[in-house]
N, C-alpha and C. Protein backbone atom coordinates (compact mmCIF):
# COMPACT_ATOMS: atom_id res chain seq x y z
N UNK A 1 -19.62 -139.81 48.61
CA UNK A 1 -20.39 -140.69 47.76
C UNK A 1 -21.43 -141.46 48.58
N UNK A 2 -20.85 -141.65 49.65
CA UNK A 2 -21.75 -143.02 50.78
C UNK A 2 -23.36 -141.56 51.36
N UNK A 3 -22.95 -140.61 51.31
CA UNK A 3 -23.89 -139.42 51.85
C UNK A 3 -24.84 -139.31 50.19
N UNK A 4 -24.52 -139.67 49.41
CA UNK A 4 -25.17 -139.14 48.01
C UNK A 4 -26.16 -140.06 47.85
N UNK A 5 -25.14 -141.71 48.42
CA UNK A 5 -26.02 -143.02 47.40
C UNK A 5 -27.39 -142.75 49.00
N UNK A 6 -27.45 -142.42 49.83
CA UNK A 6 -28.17 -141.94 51.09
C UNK A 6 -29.53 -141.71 50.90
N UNK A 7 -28.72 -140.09 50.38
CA UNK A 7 -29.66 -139.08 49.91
C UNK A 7 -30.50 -139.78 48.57
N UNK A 8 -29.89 -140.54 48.30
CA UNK A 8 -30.51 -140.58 46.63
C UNK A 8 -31.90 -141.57 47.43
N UNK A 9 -31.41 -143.14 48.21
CA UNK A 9 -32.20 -143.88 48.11
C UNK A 9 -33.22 -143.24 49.18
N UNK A 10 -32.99 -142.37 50.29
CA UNK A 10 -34.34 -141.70 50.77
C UNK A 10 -35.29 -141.06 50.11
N UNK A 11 -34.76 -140.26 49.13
CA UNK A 11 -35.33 -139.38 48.15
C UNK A 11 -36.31 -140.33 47.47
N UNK A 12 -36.10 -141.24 46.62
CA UNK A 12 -36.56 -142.44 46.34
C UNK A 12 -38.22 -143.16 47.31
N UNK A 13 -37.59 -143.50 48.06
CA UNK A 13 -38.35 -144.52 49.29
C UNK A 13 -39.30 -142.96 49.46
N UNK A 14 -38.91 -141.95 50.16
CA UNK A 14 -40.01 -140.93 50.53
C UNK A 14 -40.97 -140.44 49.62
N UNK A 15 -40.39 -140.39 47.88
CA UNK A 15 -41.34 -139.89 46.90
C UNK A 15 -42.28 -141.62 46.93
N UNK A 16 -41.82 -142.61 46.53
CA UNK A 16 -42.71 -143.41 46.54
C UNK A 16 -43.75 -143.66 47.84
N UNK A 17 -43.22 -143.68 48.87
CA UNK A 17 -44.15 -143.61 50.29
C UNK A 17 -44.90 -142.75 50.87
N UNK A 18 -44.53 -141.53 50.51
CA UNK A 18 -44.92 -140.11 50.46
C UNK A 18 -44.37 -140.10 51.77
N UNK A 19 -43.26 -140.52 52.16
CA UNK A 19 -42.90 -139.85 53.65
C UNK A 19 -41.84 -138.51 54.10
N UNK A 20 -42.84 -138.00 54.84
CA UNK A 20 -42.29 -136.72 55.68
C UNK A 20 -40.85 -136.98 56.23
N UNK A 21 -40.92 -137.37 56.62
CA UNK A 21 -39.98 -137.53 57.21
C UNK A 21 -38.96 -137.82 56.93
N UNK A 22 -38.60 -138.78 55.67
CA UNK A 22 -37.44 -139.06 54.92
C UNK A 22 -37.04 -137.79 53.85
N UNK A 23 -38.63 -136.95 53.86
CA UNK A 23 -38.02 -135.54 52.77
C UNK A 23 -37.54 -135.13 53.43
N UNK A 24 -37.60 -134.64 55.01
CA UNK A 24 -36.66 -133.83 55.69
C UNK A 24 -35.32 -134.16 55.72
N UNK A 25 -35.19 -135.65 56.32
CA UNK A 25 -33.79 -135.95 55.98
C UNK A 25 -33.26 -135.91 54.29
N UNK A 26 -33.94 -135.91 53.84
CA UNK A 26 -33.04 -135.51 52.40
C UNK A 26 -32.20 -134.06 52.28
N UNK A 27 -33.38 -133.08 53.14
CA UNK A 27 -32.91 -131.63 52.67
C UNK A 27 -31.79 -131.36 53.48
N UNK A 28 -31.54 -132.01 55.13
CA UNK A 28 -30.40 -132.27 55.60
C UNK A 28 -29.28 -132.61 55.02
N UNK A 29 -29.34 -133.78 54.44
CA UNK A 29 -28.33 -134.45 53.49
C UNK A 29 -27.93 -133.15 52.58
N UNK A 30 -28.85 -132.98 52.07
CA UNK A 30 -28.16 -131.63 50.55
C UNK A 30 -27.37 -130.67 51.24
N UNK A 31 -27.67 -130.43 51.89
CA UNK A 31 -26.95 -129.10 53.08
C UNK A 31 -25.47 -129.63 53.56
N UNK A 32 -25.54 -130.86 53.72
CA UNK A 32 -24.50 -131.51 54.40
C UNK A 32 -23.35 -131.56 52.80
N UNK A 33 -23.68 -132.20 52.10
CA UNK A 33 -23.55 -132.42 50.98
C UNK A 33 -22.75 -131.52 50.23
N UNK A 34 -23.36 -130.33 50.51
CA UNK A 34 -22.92 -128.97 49.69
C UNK A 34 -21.78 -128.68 50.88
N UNK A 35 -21.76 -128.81 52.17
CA UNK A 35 -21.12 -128.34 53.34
C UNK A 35 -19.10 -129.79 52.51
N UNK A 36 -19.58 -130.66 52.44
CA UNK A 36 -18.63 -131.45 52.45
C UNK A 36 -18.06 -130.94 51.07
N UNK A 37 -18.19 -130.32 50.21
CA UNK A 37 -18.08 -129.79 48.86
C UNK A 37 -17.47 -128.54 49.01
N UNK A 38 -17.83 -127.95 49.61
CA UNK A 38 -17.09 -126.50 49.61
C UNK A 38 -15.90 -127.22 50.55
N UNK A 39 -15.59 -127.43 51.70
CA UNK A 39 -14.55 -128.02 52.15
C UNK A 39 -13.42 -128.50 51.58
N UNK A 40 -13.95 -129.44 50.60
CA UNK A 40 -13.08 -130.08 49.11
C UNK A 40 -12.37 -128.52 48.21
N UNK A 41 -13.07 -128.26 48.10
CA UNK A 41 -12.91 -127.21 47.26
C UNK A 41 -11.94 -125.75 48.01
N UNK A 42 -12.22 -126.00 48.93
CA UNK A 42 -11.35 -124.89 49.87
C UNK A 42 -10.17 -125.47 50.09
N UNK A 43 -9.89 -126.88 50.49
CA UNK A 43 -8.93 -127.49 50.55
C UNK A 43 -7.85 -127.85 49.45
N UNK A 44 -8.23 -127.75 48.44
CA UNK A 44 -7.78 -128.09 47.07
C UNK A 44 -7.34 -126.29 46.50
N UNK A 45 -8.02 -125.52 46.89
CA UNK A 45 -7.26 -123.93 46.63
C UNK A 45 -5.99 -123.77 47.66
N UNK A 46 -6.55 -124.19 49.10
CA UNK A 46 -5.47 -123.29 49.79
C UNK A 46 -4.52 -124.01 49.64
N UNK A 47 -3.76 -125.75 48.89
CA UNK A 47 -2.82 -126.43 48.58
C UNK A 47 -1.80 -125.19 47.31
N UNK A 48 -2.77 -124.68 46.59
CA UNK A 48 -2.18 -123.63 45.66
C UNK A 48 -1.08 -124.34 44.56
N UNK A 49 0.30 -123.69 44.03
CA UNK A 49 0.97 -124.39 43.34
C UNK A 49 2.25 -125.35 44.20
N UNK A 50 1.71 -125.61 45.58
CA UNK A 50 2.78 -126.47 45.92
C UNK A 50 2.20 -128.47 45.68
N UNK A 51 1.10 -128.33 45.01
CA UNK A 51 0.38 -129.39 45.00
C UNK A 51 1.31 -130.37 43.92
N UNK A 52 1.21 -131.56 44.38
CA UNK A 52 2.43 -132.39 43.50
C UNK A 52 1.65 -132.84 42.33
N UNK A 53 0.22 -133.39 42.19
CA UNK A 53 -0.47 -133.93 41.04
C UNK A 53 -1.99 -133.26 41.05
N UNK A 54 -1.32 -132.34 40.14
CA UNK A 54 -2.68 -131.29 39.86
C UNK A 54 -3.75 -131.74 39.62
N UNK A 55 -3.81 -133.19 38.62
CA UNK A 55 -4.51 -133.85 37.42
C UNK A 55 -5.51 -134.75 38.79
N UNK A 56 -4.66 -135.29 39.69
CA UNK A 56 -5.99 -136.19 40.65
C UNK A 56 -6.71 -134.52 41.28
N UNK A 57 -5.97 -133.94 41.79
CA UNK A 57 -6.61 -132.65 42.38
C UNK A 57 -7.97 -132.07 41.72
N UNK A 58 -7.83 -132.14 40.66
CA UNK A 58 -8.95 -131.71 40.09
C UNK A 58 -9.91 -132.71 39.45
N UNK A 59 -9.54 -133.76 39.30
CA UNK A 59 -10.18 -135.08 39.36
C UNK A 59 -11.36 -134.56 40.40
N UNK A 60 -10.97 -134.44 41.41
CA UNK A 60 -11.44 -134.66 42.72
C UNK A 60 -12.60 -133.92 42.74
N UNK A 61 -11.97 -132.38 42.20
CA UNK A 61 -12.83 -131.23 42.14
C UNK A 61 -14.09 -131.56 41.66
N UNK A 62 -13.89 -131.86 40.66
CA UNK A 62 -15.07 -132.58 39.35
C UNK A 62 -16.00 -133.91 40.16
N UNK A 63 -14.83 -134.71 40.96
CA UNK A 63 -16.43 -135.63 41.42
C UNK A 63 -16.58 -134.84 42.49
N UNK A 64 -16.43 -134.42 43.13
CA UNK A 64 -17.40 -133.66 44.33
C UNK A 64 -18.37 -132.67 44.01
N UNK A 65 -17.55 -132.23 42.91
CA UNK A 65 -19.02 -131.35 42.07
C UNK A 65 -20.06 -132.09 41.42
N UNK A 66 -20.03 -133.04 40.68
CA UNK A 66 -20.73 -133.89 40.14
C UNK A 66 -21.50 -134.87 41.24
N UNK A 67 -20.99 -135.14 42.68
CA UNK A 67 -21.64 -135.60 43.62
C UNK A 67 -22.43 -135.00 43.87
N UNK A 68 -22.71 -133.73 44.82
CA UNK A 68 -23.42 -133.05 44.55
C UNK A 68 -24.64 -132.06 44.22
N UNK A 69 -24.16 -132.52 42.71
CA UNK A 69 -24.81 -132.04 41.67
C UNK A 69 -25.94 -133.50 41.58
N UNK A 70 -25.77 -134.77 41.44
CA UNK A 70 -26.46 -135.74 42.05
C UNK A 70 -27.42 -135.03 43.17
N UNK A 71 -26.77 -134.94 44.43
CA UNK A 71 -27.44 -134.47 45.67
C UNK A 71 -28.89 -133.84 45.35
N UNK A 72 -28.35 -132.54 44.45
CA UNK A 72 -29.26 -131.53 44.30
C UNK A 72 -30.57 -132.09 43.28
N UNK A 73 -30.30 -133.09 42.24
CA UNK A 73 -31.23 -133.95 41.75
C UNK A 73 -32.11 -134.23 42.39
N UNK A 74 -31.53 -135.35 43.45
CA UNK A 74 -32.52 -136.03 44.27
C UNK A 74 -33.08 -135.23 45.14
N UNK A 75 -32.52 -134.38 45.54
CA UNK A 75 -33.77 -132.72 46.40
C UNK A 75 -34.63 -132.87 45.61
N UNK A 76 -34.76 -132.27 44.57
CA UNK A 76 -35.60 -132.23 43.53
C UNK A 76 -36.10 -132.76 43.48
């Protein structure tokens, strides 16, 4: 989340400033972003059915996808 609210307010500051340099670090961030997401997501399969509370597990799934999915906004 702390990498999203990041990405979001560079994305922000660089479209209004027109700075180079903060777009680059944005497209870093998304990369990173998507990198910390699949991780989640790999981690949460290879637990499989020995997982004790499915319901936060996939909680989880959903905000990291929905984080994100944010991320990929603010690329944009």
């Amino acid at each position: 989340a702390e990498e999203v609210k990041l990405m979001l307010s560079e994305s922000l500051d660089g479209f209004m400033k027109m700075g180079l340099g903060l777009v680059a670090s944005v497209f870093q961030r998304e990369q990173e972003i998507n990198r910390m997401k699949n991780s989640i997501t790999r981690t949460l399969i290879k637990g499989g059915p020995d997982l004790q509370d499915r319901e936060l597990c996939f909680d989880v799934l959903l905000l990291s996808k929905n984080l994100e999915r944010i991320g990929d906004h603010a690329q944009n």
